[in-house]
N, C-alpha and C. Protein backbone atom coordinates (compact mmCIF):
# COMPACT_ATOMS: atom_id res chain seq x y z
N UNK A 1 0.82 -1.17 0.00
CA UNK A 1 0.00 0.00 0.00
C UNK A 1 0.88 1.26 0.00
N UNK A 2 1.52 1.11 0.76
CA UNK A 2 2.92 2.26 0.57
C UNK A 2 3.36 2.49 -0.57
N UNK A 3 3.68 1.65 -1.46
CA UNK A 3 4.32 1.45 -2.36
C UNK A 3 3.67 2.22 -3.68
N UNK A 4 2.37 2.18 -3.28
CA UNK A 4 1.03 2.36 -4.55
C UNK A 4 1.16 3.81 -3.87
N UNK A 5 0.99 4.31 -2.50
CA UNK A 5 0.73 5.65 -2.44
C UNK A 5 2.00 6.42 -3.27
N UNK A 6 3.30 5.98 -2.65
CA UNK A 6 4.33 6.76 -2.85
C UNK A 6 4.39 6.43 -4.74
N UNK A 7 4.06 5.92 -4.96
CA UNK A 7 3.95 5.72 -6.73
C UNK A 7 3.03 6.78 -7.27
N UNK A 8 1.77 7.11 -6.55
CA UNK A 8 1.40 7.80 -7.09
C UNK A 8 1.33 9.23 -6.53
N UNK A 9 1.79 9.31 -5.32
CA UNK A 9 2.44 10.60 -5.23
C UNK A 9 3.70 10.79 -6.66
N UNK A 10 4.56 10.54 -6.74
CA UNK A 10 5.01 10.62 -7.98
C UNK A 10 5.50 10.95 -9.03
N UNK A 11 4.25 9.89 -9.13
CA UNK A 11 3.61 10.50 -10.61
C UNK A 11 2.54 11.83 -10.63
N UNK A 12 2.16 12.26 -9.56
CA UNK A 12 1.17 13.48 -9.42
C UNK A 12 2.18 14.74 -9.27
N UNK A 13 3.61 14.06 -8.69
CA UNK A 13 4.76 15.36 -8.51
C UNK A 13 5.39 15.61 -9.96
N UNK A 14 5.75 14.64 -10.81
CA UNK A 14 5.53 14.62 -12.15
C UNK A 14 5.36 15.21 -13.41
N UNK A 15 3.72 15.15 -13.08
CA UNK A 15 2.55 16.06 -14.03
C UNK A 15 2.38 16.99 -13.44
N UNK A 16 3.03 17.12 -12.04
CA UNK A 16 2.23 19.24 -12.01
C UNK A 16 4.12 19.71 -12.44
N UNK A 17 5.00 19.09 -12.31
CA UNK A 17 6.39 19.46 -13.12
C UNK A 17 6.48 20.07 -14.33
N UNK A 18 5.94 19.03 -15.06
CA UNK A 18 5.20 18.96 -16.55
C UNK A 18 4.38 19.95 -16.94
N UNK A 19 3.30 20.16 -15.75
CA UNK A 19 2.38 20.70 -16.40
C UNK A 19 2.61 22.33 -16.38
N UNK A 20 3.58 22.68 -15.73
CA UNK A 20 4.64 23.69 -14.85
C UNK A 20 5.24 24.18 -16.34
N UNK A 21 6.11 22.73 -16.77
CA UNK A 21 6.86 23.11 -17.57
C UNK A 21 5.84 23.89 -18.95
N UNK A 22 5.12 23.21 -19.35
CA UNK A 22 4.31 23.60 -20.68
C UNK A 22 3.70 25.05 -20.71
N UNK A 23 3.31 25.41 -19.09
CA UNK A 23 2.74 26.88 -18.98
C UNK A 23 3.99 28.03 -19.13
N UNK A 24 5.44 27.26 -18.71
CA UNK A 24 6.36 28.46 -18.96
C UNK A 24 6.58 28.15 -20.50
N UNK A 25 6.40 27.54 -20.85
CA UNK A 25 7.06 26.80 -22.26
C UNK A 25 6.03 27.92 -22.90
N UNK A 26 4.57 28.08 -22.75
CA UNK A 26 3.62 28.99 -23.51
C UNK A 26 3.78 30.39 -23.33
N UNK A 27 4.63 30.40 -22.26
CA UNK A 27 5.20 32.09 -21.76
C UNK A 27 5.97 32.23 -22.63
N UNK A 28 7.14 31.61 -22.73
CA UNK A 28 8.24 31.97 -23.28
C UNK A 28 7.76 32.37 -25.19
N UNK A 29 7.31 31.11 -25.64
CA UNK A 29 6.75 31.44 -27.07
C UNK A 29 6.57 32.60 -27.41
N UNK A 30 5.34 33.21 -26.12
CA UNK A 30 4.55 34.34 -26.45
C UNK A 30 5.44 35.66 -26.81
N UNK A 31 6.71 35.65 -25.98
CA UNK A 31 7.78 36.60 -25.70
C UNK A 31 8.43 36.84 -27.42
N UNK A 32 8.42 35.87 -27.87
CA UNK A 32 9.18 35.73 -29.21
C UNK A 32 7.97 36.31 -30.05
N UNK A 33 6.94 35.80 -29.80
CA UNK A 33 6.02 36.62 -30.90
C UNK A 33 5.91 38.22 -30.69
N UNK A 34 6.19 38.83 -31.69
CA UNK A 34 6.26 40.17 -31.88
C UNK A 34 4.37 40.66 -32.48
N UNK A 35 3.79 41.85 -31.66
CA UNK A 35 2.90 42.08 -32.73
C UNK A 35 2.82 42.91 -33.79
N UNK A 36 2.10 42.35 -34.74
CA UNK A 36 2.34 43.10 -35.87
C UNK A 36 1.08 44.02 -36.58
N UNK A 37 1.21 45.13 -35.82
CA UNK A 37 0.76 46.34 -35.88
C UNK A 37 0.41 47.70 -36.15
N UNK A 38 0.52 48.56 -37.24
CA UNK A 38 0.46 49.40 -37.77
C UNK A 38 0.29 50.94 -36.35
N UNK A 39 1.48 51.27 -36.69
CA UNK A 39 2.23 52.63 -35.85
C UNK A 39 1.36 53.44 -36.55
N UNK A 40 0.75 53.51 -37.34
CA UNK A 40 -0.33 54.75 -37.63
C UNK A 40 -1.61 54.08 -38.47
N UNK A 41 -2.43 54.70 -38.50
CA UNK A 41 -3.62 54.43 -39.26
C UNK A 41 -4.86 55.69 -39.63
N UNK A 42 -5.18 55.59 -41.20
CA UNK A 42 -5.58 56.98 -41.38
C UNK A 42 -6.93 57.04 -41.81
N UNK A 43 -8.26 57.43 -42.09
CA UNK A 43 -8.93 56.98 -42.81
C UNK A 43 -9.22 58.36 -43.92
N UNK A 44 -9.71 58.53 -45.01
CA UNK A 44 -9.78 58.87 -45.89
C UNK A 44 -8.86 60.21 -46.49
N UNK A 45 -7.64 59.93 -46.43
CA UNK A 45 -7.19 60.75 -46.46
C UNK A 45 -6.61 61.28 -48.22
N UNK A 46 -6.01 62.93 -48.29
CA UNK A 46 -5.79 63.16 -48.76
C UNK A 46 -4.08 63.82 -49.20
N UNK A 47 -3.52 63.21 -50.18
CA UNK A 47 -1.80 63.43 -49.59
C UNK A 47 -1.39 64.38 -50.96
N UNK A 48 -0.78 65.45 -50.81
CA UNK A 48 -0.28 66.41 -51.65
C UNK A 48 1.18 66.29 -52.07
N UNK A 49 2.06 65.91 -53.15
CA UNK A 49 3.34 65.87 -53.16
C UNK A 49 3.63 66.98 -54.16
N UNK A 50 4.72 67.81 -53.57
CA UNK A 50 4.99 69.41 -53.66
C UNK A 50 6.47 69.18 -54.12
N UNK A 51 6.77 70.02 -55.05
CA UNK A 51 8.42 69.95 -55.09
C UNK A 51 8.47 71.89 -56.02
N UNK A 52 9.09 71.92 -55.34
CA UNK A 52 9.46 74.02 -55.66
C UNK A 52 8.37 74.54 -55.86
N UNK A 53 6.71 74.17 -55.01
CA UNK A 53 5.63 74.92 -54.65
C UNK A 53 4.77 74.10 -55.79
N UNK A 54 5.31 73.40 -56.61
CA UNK A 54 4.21 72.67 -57.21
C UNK A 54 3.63 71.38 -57.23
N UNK A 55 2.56 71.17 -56.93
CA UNK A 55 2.13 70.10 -57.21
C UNK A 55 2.45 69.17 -58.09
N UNK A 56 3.32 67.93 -57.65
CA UNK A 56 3.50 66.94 -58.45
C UNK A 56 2.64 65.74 -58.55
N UNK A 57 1.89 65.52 -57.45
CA UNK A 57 0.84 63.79 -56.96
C UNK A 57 -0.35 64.56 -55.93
N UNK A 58 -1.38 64.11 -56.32
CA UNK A 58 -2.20 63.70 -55.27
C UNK A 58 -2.42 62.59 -55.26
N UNK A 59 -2.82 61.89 -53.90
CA UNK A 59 -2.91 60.55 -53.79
C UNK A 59 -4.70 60.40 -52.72
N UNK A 60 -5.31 60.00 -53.48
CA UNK A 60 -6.26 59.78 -52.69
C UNK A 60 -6.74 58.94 -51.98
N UNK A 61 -7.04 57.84 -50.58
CA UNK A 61 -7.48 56.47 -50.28
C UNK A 61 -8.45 56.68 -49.10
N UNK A 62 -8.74 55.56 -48.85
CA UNK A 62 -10.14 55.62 -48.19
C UNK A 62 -9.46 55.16 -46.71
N UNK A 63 -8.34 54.22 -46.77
CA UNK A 63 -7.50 53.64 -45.57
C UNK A 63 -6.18 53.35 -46.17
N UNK A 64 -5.28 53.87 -44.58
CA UNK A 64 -3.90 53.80 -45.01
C UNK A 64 -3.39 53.32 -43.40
N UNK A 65 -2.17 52.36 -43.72
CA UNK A 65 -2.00 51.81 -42.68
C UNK A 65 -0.42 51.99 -42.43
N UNK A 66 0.07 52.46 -42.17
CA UNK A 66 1.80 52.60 -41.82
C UNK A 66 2.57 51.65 -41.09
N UNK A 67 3.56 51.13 -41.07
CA UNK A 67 4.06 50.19 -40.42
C UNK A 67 5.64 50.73 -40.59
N UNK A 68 5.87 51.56 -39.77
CA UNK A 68 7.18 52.33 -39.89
C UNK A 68 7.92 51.76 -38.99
N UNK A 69 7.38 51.18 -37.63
CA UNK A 69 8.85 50.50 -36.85
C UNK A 69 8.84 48.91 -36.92
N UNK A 70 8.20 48.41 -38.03
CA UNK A 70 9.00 46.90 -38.85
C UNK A 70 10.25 46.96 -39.26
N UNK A 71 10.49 45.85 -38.95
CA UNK A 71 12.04 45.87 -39.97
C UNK A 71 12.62 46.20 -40.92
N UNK A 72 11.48 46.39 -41.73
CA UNK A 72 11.25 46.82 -43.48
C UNK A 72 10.19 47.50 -43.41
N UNK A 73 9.98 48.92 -43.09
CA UNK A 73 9.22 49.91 -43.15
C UNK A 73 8.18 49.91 -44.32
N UNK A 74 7.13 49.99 -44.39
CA UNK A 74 5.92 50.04 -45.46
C UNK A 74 5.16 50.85 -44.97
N UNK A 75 3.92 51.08 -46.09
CA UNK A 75 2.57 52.14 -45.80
C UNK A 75 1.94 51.29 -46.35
N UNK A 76 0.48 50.79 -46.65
CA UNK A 76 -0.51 49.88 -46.72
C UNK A 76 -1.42 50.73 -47.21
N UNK A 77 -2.04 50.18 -48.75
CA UNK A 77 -3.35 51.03 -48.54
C UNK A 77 -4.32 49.85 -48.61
N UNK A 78 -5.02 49.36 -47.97
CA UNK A 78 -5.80 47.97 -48.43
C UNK A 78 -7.16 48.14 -49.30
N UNK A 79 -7.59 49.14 -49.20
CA UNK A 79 -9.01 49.78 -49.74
C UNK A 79 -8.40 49.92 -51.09
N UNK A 80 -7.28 50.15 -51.95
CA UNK A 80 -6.98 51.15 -53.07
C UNK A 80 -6.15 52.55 -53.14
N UNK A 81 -5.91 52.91 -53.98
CA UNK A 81 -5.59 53.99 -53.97
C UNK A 81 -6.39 54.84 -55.37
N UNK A 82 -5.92 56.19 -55.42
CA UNK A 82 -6.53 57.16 -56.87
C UNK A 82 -5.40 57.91 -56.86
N UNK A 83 -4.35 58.25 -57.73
CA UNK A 83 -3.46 59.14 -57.95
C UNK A 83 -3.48 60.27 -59.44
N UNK A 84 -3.18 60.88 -58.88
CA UNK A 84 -3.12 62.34 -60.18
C UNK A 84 -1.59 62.20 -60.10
N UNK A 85 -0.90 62.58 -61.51
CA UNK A 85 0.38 63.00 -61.36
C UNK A 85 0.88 63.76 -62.76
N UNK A 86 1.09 64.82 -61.87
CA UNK A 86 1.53 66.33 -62.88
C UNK A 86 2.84 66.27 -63.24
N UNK A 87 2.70 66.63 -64.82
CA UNK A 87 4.26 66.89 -65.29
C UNK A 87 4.31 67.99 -65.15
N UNK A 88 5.05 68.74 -66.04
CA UNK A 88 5.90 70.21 -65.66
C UNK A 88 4.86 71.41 -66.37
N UNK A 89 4.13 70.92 -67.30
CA UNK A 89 2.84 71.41 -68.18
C UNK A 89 1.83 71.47 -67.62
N UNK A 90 1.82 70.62 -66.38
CA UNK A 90 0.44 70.45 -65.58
C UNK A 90 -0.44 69.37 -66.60
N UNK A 91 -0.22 68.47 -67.49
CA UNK A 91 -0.69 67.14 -67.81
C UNK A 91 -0.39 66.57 -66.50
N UNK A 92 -1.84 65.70 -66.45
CA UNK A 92 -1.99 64.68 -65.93
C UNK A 92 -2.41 63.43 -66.04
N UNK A 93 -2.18 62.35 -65.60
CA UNK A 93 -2.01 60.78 -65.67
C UNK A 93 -2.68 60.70 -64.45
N UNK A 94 -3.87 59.42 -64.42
CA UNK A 94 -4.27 58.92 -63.47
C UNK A 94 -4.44 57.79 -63.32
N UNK A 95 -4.38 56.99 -61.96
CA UNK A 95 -3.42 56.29 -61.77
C UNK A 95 -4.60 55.39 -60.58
N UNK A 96 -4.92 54.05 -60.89
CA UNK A 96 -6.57 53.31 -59.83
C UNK A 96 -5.97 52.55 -59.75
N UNK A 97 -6.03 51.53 -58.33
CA UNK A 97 -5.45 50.49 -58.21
C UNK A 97 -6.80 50.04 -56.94
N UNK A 98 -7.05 48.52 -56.83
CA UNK A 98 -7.78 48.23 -55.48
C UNK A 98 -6.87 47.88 -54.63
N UNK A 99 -5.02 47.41 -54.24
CA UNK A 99 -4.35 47.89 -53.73
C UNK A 99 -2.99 48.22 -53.50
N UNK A 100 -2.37 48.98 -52.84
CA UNK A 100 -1.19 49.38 -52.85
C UNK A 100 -0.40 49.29 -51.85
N UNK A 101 0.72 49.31 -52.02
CA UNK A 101 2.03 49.22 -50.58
C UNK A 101 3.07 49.66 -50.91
N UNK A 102 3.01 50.37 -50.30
CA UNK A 102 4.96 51.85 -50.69
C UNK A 102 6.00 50.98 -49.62
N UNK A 103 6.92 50.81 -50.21
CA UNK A 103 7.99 50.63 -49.63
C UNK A 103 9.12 51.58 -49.16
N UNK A 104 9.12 52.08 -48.08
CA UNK A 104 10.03 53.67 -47.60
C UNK A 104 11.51 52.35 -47.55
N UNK A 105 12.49 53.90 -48.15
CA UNK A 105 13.37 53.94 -48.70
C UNK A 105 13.81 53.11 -49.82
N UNK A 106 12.65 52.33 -50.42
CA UNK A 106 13.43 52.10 -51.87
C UNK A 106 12.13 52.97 -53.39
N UNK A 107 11.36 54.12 -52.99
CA UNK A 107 11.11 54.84 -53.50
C UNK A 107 10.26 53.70 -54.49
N UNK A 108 9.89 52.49 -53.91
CA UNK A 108 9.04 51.58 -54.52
C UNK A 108 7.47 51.95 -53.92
N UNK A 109 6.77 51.65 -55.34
CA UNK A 109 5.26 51.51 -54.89
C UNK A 109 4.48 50.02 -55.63
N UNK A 110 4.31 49.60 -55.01
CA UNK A 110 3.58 47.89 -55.67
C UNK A 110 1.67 48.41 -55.93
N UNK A 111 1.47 48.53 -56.97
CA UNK A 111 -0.35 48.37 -57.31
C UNK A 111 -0.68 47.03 -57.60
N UNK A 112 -1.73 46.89 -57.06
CA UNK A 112 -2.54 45.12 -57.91
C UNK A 112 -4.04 45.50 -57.62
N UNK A 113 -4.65 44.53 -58.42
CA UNK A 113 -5.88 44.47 -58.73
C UNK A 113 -6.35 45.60 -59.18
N UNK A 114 -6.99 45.58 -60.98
CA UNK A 114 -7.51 46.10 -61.36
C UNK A 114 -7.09 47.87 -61.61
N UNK A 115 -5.43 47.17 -61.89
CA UNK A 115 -4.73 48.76 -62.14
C UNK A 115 -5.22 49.25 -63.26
N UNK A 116 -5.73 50.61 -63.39
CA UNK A 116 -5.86 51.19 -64.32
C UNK A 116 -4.92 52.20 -64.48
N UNK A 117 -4.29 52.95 -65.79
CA UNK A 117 -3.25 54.50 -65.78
C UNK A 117 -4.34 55.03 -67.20
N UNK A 118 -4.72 56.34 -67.03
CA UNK A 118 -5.35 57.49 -68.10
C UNK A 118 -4.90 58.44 -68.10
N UNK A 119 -4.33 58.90 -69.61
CA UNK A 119 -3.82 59.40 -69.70
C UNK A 119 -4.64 60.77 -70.16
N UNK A 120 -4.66 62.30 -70.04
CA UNK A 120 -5.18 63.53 -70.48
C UNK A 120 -5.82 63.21 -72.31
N UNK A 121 -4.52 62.19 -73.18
CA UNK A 121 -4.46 62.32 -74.40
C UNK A 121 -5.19 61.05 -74.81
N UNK A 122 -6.34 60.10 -73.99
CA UNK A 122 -6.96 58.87 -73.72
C UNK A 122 -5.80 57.88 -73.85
N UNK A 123 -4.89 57.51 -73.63
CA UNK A 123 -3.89 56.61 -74.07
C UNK A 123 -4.32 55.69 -71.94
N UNK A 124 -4.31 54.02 -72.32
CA UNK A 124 -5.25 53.76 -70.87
C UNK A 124 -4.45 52.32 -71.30
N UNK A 125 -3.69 52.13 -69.87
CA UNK A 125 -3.13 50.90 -69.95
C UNK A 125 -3.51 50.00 -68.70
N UNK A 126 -4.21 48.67 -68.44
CA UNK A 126 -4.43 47.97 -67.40
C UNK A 126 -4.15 47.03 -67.81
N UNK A 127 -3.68 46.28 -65.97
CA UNK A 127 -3.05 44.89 -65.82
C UNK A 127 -3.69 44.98 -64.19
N UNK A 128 -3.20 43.49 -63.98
CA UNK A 128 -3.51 43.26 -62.44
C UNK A 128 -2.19 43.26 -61.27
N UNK A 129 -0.99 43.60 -61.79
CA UNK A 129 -0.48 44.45 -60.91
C UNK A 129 1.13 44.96 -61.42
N UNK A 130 1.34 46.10 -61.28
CA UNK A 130 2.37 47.14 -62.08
C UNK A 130 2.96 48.01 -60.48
N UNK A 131 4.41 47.65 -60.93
CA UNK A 131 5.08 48.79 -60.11
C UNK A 131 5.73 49.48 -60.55
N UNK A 132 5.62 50.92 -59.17
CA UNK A 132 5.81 52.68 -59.91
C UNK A 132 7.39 53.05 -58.99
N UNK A 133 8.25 53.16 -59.85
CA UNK A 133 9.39 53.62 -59.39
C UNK A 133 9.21 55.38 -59.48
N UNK A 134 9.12 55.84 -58.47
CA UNK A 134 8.91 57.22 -57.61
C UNK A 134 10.68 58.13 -58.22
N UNK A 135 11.14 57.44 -57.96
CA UNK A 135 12.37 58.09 -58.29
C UNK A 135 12.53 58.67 -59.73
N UNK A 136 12.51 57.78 -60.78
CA UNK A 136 12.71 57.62 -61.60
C UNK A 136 11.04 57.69 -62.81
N UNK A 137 9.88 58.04 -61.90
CA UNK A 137 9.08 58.15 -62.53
C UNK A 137 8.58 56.91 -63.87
N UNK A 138 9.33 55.83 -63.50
CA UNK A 138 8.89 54.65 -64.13
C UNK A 138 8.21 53.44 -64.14
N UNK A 139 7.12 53.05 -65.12
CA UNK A 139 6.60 52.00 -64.27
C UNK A 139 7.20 50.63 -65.26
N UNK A 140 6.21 49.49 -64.12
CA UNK A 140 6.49 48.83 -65.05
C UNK A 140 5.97 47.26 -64.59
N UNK A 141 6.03 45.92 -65.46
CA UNK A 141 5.23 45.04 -64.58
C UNK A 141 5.91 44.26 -65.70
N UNK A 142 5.37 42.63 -65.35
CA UNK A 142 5.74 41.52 -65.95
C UNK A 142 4.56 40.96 -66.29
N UNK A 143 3.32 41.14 -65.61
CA UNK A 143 1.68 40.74 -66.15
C UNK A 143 1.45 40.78 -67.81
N UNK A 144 0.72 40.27 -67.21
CA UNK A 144 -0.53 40.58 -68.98
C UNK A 144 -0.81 42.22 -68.42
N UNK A 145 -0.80 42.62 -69.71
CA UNK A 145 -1.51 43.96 -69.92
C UNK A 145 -2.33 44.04 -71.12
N UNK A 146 -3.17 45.03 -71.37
CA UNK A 146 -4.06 45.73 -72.25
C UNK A 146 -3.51 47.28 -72.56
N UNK A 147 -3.02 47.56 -73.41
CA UNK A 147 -3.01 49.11 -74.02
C UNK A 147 -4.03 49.82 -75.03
N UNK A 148 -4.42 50.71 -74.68
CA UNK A 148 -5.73 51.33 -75.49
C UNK A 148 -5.30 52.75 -75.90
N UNK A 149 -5.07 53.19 -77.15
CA UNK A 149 -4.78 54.65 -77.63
C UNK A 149 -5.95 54.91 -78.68
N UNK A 150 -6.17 56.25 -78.95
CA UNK A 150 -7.20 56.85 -79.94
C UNK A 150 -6.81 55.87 -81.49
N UNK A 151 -5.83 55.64 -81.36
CA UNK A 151 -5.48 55.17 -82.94
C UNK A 151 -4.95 53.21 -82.66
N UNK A 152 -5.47 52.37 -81.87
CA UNK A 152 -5.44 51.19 -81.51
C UNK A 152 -5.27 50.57 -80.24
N UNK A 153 -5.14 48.99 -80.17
CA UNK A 153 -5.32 48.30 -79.15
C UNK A 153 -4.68 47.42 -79.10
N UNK A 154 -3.91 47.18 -78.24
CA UNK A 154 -2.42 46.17 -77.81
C UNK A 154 -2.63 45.22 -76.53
N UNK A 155 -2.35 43.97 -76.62
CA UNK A 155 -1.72 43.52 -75.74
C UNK A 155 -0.68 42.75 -75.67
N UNK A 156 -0.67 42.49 -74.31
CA UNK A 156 0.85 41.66 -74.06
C UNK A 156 1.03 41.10 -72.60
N UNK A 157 2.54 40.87 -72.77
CA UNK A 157 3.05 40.10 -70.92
C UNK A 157 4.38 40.95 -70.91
N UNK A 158 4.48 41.69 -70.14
CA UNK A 158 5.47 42.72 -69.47
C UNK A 158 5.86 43.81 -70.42
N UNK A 159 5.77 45.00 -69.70
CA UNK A 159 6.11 46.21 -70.17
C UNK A 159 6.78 47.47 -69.21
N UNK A 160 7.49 48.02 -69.42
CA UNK A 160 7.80 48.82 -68.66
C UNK A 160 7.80 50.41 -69.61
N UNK A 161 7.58 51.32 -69.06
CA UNK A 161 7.21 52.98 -69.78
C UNK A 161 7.58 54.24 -68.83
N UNK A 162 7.35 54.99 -68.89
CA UNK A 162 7.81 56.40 -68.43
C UNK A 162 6.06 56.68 -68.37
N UNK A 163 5.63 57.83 -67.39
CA UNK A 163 4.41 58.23 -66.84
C UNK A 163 3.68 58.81 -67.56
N UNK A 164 3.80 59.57 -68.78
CA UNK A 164 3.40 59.93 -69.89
C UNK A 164 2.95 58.93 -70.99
N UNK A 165 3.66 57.59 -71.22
CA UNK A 165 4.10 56.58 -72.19
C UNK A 165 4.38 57.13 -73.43
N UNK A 166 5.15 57.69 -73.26
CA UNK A 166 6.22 58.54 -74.41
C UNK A 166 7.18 57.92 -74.75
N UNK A 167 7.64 56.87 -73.72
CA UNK A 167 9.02 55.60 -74.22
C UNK A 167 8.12 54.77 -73.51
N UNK A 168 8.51 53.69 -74.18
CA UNK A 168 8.12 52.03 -73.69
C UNK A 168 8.56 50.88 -74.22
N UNK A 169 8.81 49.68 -73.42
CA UNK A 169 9.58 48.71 -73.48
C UNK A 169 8.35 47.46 -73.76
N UNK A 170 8.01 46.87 -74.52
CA UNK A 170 7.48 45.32 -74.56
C UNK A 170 7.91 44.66 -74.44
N UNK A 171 7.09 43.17 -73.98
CA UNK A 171 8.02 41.57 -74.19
C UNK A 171 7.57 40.85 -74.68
N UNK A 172 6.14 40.62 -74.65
CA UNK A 172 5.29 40.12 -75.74
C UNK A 172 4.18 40.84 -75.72
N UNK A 173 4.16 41.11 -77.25
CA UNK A 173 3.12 42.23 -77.35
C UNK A 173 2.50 41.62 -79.18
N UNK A 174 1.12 42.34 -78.99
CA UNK A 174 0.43 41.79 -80.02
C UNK A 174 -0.44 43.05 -80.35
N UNK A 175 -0.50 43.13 -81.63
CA UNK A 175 -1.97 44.35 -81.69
C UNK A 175 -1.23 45.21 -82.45
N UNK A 176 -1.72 46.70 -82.79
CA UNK A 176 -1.06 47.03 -83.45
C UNK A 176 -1.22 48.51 -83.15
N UNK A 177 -0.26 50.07 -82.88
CA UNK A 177 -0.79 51.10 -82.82
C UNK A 177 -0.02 52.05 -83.48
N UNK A 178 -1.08 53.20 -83.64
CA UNK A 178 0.05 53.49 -85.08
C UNK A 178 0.28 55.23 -84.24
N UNK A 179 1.20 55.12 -84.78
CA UNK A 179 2.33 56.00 -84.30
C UNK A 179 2.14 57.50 -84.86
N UNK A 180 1.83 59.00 -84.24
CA UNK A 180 1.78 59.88 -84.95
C UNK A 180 3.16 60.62 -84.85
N UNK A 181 3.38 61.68 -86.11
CA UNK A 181 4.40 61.68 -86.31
C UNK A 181 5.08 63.41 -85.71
């Protein structure tokens, strides 16, 4: 009878050891998980980009989500975005996406779903997702696209262009548009 108590004393000293161990074991995990949280959040806002008093971008979205103290800093728009963007003439290009994510400091912007770009002169190029180099004012994607100008209709799989589409690069492209002189 001794034998059976002290056995199962134990085994009862044991499982609360055990069961000891698994509750710090769920502490510790938790410590490693970081949350991942957006340091700002905006709702419908409106963003002005200015360079020697002029308007270069408006950017319009319904929600914007910042995540500036990640490891790899981003802005989030999950709703979409609407962009205007002025050349030096004040032409403008506009610019629909359902969504977007800027990458701070590599002057990257990623669009997907249902990118549209219109141009003042109807020239209208969509794909389902194209990125806008900020720096360099270039876009560009590896998708299928659709190109639409007053004088024809193109498509293809990757292109890259300048914000105007005054230069542009194809990779496979089909259709045909004719060129004024």
């Amino acid at each position: 009878m001794k034998r059976v108590f002290i056995s199962l004393l134990l085994s009862l000293a044991v499982l609360t050891v055990f069961s000891n161990c698994e509750s710090n074991l769920k502490d510790v995990q938790k410590i490693n998980l970081s949350e991942f949280s957006p340091s700002g959040d905006a709702d419908s806002i409106t963003l002005k980009y200015t360079d020697s008093g002029r308007i270069k971008a408006v950017l319009i979205a319904s929600k914007m989500l910042d995540y500036a103290t990640v490891k790899y800093p981003f802005t989030d728009f999950p709703n979409g975005i609407n962009v205007t963007l002025y050349d030096q003439n004040g032409k403008r290009t506009f610019i629909r996406s359902d969504y977007a994510v800027q990458f701070k400091g590599t002057d990257l912007i990623d669009l997907q779903g249902n990118v549209k770009i219109n141009t003042e002169d109807n020239q209208v190029l969509e794909t389902q997702q194209l990125y806008f180099d900020q720096k360099n004012s270039w876009f560009y994607t590896e998708e299928k696209f659709k190109f639409s100008a007053p004088k024809g209709v193109s498509n293809g799989e990757g292109i890259d262009f300048n914000k105007d589409f005054t230069i542009m690069n194809t990779q496979n492209f089909s259709g045909e548009i004719e060129q004024s002189e």
